[in-house]
N, C-alpha and C. Protein backbone atom coordinates (compact mmCIF):
# COMPACT_ATOMS: atom_id res chain seq x y z
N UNK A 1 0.85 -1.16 0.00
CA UNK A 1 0.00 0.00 0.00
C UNK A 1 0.91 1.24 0.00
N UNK A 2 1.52 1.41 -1.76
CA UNK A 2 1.94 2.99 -1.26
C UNK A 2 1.38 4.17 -0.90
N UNK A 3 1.93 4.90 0.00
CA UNK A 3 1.55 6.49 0.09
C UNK A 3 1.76 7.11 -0.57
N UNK A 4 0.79 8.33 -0.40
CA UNK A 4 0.42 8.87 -1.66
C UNK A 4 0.85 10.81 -0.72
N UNK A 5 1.25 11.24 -1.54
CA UNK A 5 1.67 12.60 -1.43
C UNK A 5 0.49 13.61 -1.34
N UNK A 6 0.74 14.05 -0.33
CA UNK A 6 -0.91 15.34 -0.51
C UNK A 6 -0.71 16.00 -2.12
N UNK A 7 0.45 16.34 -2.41
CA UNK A 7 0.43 17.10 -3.53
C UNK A 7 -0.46 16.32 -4.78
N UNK A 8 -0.13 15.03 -4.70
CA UNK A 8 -0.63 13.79 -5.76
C UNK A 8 -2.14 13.68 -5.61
N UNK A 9 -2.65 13.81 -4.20
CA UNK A 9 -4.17 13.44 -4.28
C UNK A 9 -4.35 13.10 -2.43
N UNK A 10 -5.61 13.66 -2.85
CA UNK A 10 -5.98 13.79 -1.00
C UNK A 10 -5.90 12.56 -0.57
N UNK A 11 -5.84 11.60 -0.86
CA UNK A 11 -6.00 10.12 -0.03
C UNK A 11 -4.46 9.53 0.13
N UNK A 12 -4.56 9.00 1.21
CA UNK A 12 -3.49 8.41 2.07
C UNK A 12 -2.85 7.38 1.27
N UNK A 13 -3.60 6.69 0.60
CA UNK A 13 -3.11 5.44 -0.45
C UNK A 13 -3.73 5.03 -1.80
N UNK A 14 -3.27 4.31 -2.53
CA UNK A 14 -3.96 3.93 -3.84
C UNK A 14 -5.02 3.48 -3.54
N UNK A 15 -5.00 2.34 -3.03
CA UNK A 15 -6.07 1.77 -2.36
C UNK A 15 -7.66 2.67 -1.74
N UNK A 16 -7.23 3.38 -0.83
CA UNK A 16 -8.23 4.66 -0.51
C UNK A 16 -8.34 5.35 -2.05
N UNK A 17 -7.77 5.53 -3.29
CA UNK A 17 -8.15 6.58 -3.75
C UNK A 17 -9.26 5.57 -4.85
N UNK A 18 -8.29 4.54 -5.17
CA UNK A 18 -9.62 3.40 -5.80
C UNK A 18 -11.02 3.29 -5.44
N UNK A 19 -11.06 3.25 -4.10
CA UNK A 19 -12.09 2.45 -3.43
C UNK A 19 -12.89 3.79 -3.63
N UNK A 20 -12.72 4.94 -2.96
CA UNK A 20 -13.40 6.09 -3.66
C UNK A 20 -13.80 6.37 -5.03
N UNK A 21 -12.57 5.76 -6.12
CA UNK A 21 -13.66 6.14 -7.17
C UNK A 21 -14.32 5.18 -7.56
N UNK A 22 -14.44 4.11 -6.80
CA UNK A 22 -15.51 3.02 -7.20
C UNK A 22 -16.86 3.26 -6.20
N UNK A 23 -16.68 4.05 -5.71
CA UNK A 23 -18.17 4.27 -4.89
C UNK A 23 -18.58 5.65 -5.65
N UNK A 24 -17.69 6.38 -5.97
CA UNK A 24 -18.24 7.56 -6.89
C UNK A 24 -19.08 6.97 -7.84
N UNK A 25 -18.23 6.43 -8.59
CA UNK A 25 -18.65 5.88 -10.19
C UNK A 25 -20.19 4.97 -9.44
N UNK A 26 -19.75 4.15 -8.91
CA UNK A 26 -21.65 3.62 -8.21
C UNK A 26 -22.37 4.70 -8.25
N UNK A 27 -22.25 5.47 -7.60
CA UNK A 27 -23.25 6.86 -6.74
C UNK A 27 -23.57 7.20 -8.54
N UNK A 28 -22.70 7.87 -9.55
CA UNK A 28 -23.15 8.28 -10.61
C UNK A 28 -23.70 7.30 -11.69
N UNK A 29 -23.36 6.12 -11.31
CA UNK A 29 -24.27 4.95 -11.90
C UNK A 29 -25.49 4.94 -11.78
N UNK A 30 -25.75 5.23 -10.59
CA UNK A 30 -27.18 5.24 -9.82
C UNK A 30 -27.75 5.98 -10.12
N UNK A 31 -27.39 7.30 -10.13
CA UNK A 31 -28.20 8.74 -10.65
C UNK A 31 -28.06 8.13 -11.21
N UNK A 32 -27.66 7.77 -12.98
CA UNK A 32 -27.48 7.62 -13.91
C UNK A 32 -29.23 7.16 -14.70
N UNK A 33 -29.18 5.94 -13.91
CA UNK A 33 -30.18 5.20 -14.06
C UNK A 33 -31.30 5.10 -13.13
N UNK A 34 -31.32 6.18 -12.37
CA UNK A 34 -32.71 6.77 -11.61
C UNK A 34 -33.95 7.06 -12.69
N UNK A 35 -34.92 6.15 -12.85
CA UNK A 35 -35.78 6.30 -13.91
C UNK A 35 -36.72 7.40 -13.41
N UNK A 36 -36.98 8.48 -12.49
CA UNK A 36 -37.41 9.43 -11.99
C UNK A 36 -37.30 10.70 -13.00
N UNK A 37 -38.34 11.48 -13.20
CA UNK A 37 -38.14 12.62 -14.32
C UNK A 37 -37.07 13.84 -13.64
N UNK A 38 -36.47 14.07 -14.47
CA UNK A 38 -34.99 14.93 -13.74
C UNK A 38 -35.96 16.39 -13.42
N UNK A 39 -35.20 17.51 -12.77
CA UNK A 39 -35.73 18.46 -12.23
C UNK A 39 -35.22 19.88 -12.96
N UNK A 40 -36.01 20.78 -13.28
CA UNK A 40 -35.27 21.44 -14.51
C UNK A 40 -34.56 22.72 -13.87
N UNK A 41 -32.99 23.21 -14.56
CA UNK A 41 -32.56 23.79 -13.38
C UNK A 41 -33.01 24.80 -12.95
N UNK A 42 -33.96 25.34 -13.58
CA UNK A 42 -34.35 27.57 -13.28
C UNK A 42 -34.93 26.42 -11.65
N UNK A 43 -35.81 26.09 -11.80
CA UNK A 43 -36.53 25.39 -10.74
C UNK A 43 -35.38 25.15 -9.33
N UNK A 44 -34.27 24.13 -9.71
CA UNK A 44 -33.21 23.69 -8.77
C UNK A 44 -33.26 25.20 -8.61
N UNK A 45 -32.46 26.04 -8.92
CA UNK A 45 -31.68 27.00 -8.32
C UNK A 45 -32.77 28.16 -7.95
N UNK A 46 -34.13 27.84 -8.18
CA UNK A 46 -34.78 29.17 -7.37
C UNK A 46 -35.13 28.54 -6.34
N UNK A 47 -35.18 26.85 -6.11
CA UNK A 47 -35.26 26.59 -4.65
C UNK A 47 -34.13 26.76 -3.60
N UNK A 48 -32.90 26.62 -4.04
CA UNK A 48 -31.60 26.96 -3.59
C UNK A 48 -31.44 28.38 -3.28
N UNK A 49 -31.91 29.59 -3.86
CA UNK A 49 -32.39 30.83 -3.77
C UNK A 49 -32.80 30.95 -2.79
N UNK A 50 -34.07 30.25 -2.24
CA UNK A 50 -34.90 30.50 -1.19
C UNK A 50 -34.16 30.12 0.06
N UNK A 51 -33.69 29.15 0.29
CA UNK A 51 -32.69 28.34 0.94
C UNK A 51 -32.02 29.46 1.48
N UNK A 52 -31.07 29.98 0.34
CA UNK A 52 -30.11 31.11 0.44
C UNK A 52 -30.47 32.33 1.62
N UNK A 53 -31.42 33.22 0.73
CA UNK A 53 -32.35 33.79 1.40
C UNK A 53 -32.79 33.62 2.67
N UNK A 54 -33.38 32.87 2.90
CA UNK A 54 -33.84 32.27 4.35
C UNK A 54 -32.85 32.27 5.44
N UNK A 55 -31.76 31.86 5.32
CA UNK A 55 -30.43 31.77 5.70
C UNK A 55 -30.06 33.06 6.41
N UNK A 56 -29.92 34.01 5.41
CA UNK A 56 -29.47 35.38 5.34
C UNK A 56 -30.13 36.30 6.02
N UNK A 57 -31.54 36.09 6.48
CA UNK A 57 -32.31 36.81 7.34
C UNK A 57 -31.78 36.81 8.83
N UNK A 58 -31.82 37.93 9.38
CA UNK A 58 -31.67 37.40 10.45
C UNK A 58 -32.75 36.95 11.19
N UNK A 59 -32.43 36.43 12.57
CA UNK A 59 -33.51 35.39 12.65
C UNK A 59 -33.88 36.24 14.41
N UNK A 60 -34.89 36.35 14.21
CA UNK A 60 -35.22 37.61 15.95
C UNK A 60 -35.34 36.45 17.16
């Protein structure tokens, strides 16, 4: 198990950096093939807006 250089990549070893991108690549597999109708973005980001917003108030 070599080590891996911060400069090279955040993970401690090959091993850790594999195993991460095999759970990535799952995770985007999955979306991938989520048969669910996708969400269109003006929509995503004016709920993220509100989010934002809400946040930013202060709160009494």
């Amino acid at each position: 198990m070599p080590a891996l250089s911060p400069i090279e990549s955040e993970f401690a070893s090959t091993e850790e950096a594999e195993a991460h991108d095999a759970w990535f690549r799952a995770k985007v597999r999955e979306a991938l093939d989520d048969p669910r109708p996708g969400i269109p973005h003006d929509q995503v980001m004016a709920e993220m807006q509100a989010i934002i917003d809400g946040k930013a108030k202060p709160q009494a």
